[in-house]
PDB file of N, CA and C in Angstrom:
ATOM      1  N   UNK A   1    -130.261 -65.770 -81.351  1.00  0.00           N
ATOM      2  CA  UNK A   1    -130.782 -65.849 -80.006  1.00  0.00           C
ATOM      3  C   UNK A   1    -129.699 -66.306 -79.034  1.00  0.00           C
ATOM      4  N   UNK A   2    -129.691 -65.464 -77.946  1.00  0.00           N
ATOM      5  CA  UNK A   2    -128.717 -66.259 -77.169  1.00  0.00           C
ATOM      6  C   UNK A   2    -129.314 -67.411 -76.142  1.00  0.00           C
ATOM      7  N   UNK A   3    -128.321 -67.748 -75.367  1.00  0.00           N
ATOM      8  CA  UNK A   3    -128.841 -68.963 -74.420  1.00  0.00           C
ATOM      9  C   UNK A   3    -129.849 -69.038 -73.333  1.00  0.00           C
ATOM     10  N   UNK A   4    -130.501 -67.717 -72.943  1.00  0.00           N
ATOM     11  CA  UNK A   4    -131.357 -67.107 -72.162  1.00  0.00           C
ATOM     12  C   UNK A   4    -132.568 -67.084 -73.071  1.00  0.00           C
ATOM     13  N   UNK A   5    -132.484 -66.407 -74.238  1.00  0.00           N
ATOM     14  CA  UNK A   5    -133.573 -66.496 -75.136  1.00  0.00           C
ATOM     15  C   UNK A   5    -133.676 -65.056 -74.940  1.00  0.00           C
ATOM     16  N   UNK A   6    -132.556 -64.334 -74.791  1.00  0.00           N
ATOM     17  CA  UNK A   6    -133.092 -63.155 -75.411  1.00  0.00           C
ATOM     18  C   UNK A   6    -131.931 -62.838 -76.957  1.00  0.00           C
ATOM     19  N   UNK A   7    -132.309 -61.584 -77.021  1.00  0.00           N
ATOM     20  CA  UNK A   7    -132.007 -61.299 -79.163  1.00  0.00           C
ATOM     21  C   UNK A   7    -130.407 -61.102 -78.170  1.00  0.00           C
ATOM     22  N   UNK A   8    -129.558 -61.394 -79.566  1.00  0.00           N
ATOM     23  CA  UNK A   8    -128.043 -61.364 -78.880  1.00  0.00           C
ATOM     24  C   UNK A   8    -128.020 -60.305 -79.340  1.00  0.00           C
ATOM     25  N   UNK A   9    -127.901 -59.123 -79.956  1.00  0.00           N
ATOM     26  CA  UNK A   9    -128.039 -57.569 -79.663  1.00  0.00           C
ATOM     27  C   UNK A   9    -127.954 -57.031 -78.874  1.00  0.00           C
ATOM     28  N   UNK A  10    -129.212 -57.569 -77.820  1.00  0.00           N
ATOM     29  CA  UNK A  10    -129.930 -57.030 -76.392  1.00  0.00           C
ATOM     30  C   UNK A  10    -128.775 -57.185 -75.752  1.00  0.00           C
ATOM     31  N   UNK A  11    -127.929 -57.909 -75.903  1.00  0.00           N
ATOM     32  CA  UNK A  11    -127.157 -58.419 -74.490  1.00  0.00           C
ATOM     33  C   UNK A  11    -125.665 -57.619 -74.860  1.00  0.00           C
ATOM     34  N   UNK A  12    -125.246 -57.360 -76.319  1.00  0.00           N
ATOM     35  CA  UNK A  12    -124.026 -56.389 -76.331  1.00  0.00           C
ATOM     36  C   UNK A  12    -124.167 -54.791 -75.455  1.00  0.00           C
ATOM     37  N   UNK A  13    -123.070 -54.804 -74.848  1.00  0.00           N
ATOM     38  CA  UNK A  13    -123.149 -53.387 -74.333  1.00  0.00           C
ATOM     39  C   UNK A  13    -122.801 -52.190 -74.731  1.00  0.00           C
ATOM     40  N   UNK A  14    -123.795 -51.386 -74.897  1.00  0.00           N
ATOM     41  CA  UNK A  14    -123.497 -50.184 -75.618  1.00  0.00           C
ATOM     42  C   UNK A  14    -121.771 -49.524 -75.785  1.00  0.00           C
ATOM     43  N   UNK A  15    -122.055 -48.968 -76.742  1.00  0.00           N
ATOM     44  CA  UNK A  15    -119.719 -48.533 -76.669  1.00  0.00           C
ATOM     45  C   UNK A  15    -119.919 -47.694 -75.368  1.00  0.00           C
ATOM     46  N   UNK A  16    -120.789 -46.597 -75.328  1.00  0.00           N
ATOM     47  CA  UNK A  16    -120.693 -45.511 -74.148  1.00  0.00           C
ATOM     48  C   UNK A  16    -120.894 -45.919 -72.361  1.00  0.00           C
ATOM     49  N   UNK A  17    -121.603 -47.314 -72.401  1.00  0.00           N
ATOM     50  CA  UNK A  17    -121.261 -47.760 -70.753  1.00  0.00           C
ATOM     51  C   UNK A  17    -119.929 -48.767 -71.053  1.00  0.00           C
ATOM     52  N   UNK A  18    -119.520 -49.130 -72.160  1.00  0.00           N
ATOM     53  CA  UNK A  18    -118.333 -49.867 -72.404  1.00  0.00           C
ATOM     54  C   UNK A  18    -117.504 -48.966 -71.671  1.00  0.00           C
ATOM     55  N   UNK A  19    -117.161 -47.438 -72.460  1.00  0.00           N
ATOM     56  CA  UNK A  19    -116.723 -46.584 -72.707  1.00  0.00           C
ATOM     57  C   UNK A  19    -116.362 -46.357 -70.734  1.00  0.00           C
ATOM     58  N   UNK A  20    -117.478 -45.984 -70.206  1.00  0.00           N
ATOM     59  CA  UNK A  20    -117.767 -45.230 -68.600  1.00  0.00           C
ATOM     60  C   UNK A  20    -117.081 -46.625 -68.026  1.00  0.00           C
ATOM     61  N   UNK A  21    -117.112 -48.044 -68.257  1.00  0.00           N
ATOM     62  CA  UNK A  21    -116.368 -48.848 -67.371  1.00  0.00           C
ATOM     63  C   UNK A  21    -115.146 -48.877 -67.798  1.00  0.00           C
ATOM     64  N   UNK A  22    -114.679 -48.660 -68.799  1.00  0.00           N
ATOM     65  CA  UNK A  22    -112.921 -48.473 -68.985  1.00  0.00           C
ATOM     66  C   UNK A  22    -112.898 -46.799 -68.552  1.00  0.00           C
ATOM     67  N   UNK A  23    -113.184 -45.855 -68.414  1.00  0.00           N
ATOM     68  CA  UNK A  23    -112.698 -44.571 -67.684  1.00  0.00           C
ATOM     69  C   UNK A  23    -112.590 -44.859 -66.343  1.00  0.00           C
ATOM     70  N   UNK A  24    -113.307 -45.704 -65.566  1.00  0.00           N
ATOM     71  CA  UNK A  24    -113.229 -45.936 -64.296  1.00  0.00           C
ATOM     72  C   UNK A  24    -111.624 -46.299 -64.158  1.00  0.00           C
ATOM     73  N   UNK A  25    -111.540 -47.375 -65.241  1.00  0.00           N
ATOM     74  CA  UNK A  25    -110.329 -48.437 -64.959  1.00  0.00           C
ATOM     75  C   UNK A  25    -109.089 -47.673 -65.234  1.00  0.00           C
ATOM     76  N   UNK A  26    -108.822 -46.656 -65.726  1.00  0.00           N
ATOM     77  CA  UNK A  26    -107.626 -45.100 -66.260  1.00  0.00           C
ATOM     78  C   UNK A  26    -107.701 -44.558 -65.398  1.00  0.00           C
ATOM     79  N   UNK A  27    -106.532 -44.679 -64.756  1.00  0.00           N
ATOM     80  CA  UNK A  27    -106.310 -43.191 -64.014  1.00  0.00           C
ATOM     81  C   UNK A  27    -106.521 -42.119 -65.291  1.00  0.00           C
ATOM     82  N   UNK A  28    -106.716 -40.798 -64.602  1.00  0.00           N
ATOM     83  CA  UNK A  28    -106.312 -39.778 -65.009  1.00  0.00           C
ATOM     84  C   UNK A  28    -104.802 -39.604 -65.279  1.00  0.00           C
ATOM     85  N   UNK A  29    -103.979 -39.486 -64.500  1.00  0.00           N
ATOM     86  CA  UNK A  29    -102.603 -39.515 -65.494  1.00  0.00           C
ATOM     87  C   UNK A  29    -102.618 -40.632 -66.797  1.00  0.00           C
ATOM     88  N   UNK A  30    -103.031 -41.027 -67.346  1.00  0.00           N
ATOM     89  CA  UNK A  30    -103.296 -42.271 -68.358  1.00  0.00           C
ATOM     90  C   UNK A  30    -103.922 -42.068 -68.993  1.00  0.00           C
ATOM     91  N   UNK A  31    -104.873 -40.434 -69.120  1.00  0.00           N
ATOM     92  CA  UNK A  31    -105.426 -39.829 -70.378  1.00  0.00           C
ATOM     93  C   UNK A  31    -104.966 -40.530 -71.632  1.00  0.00           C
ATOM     94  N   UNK A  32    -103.836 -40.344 -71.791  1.00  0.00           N
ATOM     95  CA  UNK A  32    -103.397 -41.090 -73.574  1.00  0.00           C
ATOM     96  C   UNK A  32    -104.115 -42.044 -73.457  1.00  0.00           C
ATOM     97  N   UNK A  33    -103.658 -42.988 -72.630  1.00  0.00           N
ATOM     98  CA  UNK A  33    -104.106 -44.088 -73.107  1.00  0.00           C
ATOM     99  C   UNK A  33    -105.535 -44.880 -73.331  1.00  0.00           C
ATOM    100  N   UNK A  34    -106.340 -43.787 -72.250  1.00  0.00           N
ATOM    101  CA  UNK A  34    -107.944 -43.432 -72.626  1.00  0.00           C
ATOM    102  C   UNK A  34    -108.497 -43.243 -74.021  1.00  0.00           C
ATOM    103  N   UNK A  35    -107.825 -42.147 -74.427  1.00  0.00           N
ATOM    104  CA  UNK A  35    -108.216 -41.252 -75.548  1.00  0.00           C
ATOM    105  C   UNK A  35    -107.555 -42.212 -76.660  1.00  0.00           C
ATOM    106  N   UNK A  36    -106.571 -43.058 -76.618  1.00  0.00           N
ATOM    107  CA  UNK A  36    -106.310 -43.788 -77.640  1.00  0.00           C
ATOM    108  C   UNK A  36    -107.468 -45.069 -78.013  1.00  0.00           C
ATOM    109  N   UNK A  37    -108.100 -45.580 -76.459  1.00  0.00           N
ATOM    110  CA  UNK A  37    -109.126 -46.702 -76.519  1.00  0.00           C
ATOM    111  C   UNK A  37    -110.551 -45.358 -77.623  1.00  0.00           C
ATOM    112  N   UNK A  38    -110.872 -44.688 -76.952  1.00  0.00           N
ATOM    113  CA  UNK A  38    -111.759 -44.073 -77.530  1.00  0.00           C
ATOM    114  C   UNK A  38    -111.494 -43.769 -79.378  1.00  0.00           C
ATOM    115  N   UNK A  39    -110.354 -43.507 -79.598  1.00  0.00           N
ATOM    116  CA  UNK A  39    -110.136 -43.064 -81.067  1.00  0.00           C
ATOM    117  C   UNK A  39    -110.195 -44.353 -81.845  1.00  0.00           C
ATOM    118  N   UNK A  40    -109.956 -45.707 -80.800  1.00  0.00           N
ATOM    119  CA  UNK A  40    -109.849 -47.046 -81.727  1.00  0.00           C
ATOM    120  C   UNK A  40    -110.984 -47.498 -81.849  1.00  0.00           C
ATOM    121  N   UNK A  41    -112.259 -47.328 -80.971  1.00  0.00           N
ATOM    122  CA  UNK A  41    -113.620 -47.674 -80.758  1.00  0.00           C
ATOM    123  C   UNK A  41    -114.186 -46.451 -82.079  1.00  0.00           C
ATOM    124  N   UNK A  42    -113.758 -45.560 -82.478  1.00  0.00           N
ATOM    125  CA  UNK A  42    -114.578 -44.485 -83.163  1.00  0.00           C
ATOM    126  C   UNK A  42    -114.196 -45.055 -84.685  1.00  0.00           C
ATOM    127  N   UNK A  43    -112.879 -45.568 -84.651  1.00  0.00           N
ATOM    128  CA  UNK A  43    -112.374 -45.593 -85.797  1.00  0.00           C
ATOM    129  C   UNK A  43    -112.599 -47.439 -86.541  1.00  0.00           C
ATOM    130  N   UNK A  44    -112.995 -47.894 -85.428  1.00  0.00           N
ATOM    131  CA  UNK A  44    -113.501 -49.050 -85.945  1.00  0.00           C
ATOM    132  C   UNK A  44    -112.902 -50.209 -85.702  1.00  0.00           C
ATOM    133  N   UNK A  45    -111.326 -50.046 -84.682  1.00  0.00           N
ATOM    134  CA  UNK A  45    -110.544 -50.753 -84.523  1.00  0.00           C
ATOM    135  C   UNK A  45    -110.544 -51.596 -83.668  1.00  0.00           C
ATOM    136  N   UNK A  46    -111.388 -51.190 -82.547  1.00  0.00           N
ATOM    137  CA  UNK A  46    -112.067 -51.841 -81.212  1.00  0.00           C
ATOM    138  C   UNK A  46    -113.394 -52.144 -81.716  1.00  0.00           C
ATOM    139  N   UNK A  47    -113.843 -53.663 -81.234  1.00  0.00           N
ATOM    140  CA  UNK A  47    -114.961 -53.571 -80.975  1.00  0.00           C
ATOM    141  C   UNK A  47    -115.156 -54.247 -79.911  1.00  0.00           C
ATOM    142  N   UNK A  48    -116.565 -53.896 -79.259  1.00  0.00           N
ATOM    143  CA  UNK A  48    -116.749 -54.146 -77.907  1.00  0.00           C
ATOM    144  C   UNK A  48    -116.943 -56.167 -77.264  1.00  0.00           C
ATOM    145  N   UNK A  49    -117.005 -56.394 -76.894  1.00  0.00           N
ATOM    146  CA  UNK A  49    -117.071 -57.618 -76.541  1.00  0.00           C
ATOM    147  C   UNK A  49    -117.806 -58.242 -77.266  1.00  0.00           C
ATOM    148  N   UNK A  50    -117.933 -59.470 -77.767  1.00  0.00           N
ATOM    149  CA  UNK A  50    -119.364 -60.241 -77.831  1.00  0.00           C
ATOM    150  C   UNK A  50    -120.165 -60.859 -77.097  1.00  0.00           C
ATOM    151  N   UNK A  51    -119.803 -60.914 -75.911  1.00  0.00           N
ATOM    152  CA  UNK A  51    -120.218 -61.605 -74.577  1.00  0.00           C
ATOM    153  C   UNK A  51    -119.722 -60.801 -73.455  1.00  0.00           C
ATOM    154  N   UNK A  52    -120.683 -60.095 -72.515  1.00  0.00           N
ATOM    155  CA  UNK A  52    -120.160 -59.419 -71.402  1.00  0.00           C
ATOM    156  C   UNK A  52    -118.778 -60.019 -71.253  1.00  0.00           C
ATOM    157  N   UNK A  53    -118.405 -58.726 -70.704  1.00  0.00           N
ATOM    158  CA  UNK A  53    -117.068 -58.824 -69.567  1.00  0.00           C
ATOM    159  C   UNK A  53    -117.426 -58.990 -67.987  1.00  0.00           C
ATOM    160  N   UNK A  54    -116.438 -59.784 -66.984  1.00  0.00           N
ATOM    161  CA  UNK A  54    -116.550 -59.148 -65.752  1.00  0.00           C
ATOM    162  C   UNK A  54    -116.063 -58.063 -65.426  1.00  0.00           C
ATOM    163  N   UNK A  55    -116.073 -57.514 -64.408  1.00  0.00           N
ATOM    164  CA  UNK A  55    -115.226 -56.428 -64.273  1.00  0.00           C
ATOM    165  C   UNK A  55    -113.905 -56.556 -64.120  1.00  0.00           C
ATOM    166  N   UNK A  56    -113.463 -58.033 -63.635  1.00  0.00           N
ATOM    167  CA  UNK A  56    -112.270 -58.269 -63.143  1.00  0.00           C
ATOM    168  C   UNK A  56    -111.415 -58.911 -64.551  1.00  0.00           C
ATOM    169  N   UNK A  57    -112.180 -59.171 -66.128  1.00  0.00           N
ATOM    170  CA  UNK A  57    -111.859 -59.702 -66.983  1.00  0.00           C
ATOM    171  C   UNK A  57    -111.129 -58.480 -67.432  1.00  0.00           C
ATOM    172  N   UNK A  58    -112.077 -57.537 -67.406  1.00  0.00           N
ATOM    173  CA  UNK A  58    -112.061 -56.110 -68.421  1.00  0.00           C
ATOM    174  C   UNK A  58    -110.711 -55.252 -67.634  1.00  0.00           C
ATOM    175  N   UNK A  59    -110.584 -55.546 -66.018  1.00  0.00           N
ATOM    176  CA  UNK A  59    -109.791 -55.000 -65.427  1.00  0.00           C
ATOM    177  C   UNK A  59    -108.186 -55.632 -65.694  1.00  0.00           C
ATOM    178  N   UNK A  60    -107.974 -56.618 -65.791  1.00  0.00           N
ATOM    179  CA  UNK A  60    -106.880 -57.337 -66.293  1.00  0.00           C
ATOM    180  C   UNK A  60    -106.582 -56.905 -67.658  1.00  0.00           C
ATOM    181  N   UNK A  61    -107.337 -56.347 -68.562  1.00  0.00           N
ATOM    182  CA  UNK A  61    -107.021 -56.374 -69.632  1.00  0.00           C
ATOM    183  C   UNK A  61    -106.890 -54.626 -69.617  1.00  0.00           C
ATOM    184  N   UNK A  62    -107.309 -54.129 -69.668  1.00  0.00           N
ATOM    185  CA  UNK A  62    -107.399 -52.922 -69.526  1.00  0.00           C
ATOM    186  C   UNK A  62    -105.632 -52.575 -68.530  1.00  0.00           C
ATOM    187  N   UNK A  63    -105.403 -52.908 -67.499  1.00  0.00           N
ATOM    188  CA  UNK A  63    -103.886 -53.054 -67.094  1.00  0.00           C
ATOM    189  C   UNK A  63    -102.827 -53.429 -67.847  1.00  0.00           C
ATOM    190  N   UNK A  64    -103.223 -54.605 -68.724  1.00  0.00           N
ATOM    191  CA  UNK A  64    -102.377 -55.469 -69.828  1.00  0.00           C
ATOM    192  C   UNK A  64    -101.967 -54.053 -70.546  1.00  0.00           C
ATOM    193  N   UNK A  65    -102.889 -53.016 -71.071  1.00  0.00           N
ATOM    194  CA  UNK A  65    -102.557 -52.310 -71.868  1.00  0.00           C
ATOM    195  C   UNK A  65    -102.232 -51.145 -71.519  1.00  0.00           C
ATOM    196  N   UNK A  66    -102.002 -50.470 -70.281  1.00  0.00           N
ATOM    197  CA  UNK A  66    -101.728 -49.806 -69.354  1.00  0.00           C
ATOM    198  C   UNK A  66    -100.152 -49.940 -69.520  1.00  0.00           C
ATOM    199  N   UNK A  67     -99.753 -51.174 -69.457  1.00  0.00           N
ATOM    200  CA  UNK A  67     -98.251 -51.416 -68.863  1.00  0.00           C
ATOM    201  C   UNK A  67     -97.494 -50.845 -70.260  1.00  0.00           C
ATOM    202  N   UNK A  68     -97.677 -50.498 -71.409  1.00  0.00           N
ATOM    203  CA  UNK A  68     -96.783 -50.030 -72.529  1.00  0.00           C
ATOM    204  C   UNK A  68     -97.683 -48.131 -72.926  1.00  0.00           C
ATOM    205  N   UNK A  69     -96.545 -47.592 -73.694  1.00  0.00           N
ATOM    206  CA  UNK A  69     -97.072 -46.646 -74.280  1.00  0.00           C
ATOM    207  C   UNK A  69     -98.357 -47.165 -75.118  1.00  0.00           C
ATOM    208  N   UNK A  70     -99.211 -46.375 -75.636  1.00  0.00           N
ATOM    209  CA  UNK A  70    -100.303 -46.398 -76.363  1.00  0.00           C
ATOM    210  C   UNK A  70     -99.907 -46.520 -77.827  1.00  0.00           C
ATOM    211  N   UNK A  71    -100.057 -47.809 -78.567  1.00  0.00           N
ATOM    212  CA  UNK A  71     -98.900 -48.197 -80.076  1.00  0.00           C
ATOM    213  C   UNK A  71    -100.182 -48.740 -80.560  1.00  0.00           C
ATOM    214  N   UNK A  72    -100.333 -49.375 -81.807  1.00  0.00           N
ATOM    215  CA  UNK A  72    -100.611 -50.028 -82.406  1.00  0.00           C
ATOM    216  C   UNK A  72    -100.848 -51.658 -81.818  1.00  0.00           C
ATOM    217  N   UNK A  73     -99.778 -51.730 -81.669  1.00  0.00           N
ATOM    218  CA  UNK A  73     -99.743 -53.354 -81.184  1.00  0.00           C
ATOM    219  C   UNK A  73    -100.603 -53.185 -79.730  1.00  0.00           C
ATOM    220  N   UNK A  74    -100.091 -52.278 -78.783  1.00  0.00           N
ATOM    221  CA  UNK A  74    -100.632 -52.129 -77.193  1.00  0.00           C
ATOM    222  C   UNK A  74    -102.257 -52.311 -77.881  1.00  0.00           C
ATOM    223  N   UNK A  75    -103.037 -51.552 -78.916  1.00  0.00           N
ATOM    224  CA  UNK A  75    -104.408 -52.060 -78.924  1.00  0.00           C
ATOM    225  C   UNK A  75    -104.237 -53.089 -79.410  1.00  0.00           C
ATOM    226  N   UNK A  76    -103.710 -53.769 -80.326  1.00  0.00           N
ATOM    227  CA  UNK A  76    -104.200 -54.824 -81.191  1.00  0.00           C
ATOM    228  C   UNK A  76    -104.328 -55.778 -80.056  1.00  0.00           C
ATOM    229  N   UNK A  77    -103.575 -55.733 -79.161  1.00  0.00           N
ATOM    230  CA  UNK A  77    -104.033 -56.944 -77.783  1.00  0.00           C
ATOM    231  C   UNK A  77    -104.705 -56.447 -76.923  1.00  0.00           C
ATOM    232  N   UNK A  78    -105.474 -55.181 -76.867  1.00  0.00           N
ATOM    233  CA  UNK A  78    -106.573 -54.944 -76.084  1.00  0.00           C
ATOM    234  C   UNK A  78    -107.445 -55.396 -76.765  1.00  0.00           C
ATOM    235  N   UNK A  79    -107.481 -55.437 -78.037  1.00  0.00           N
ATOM    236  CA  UNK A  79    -108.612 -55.606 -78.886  1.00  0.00           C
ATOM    237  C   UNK A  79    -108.394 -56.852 -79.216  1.00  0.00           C
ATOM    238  N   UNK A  80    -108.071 -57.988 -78.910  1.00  0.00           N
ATOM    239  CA  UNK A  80    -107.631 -59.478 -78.849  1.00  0.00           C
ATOM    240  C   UNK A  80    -108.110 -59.901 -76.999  1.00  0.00           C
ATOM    241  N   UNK A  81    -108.711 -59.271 -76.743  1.00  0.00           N
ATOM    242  CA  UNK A  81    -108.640 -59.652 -74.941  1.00  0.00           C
ATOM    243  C   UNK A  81    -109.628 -58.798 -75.196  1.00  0.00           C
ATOM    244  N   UNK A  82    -110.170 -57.578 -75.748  1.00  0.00           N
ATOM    245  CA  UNK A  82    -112.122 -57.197 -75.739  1.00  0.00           C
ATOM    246  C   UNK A  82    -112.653 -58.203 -76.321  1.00  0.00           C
ATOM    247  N   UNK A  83    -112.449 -58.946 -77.764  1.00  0.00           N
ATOM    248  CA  UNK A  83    -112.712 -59.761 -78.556  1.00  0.00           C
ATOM    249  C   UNK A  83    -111.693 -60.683 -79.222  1.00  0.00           C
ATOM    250  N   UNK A  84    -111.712 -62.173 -78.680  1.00  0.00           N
ATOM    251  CA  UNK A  84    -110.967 -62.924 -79.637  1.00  0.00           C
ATOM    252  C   UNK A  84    -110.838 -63.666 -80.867  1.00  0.00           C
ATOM    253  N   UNK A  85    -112.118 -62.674 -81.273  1.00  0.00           N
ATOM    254  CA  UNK A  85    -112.333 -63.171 -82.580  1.00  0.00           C
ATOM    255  C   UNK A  85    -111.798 -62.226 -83.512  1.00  0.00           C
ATOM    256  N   UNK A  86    -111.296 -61.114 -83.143  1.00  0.00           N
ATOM    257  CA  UNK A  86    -111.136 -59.891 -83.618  1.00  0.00           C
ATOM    258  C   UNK A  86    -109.616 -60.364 -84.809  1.00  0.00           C
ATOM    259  N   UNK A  87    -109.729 -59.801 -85.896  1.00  0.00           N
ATOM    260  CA  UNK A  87    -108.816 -59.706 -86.779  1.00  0.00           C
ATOM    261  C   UNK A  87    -107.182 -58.935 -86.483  1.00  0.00           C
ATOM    262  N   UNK A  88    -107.720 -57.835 -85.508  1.00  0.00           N
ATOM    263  CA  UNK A  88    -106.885 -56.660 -85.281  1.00  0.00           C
ATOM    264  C   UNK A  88    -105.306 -57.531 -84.635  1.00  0.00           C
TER     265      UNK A  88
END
């Protein structure tokens, strides 16, 4: 249960509006680096927050990973800044 009292389930956000608020945050020239968040979310490597994001959390981080080619490491710290509990 979370602190509201609703099921903590209820409150994770689906991958696909995850998904529609990081396309906002990509330019289009930055396709790769879109399509790399999407292949790491499919493949199991991302997972989505455990506690909402703001927009301005998700936007900082989402830039963080912007600033390098699309590597291994560039997710492993997107996916350390979606979730810091994350192993990756």
């Amino acid at each position: 249960m979370a602190a509201n009292g609703a099921d903590a389930e209820e409150e994770t956000l689906p991958i696909s509006a995850l998904l529609a608020r990081i396309r906002r945050l990509v330019p289009k020239s930055r396709d790769q680096h879109y399509d790399e968040i999407v292949r790491n979310f499919g493949v199991g490597t991302l997972h989505p927050p455990p506690t909402p994001m703001s927009d301005g959390e998700l936007a900082r981080a989402i830039a963080e990973f912007l600033k390098d080619s699309p590597s291994s490491e560039s997710v492993a710290t997107l996916g350390r800044r979606l979730d810091p509990s994350s192993p990756v």
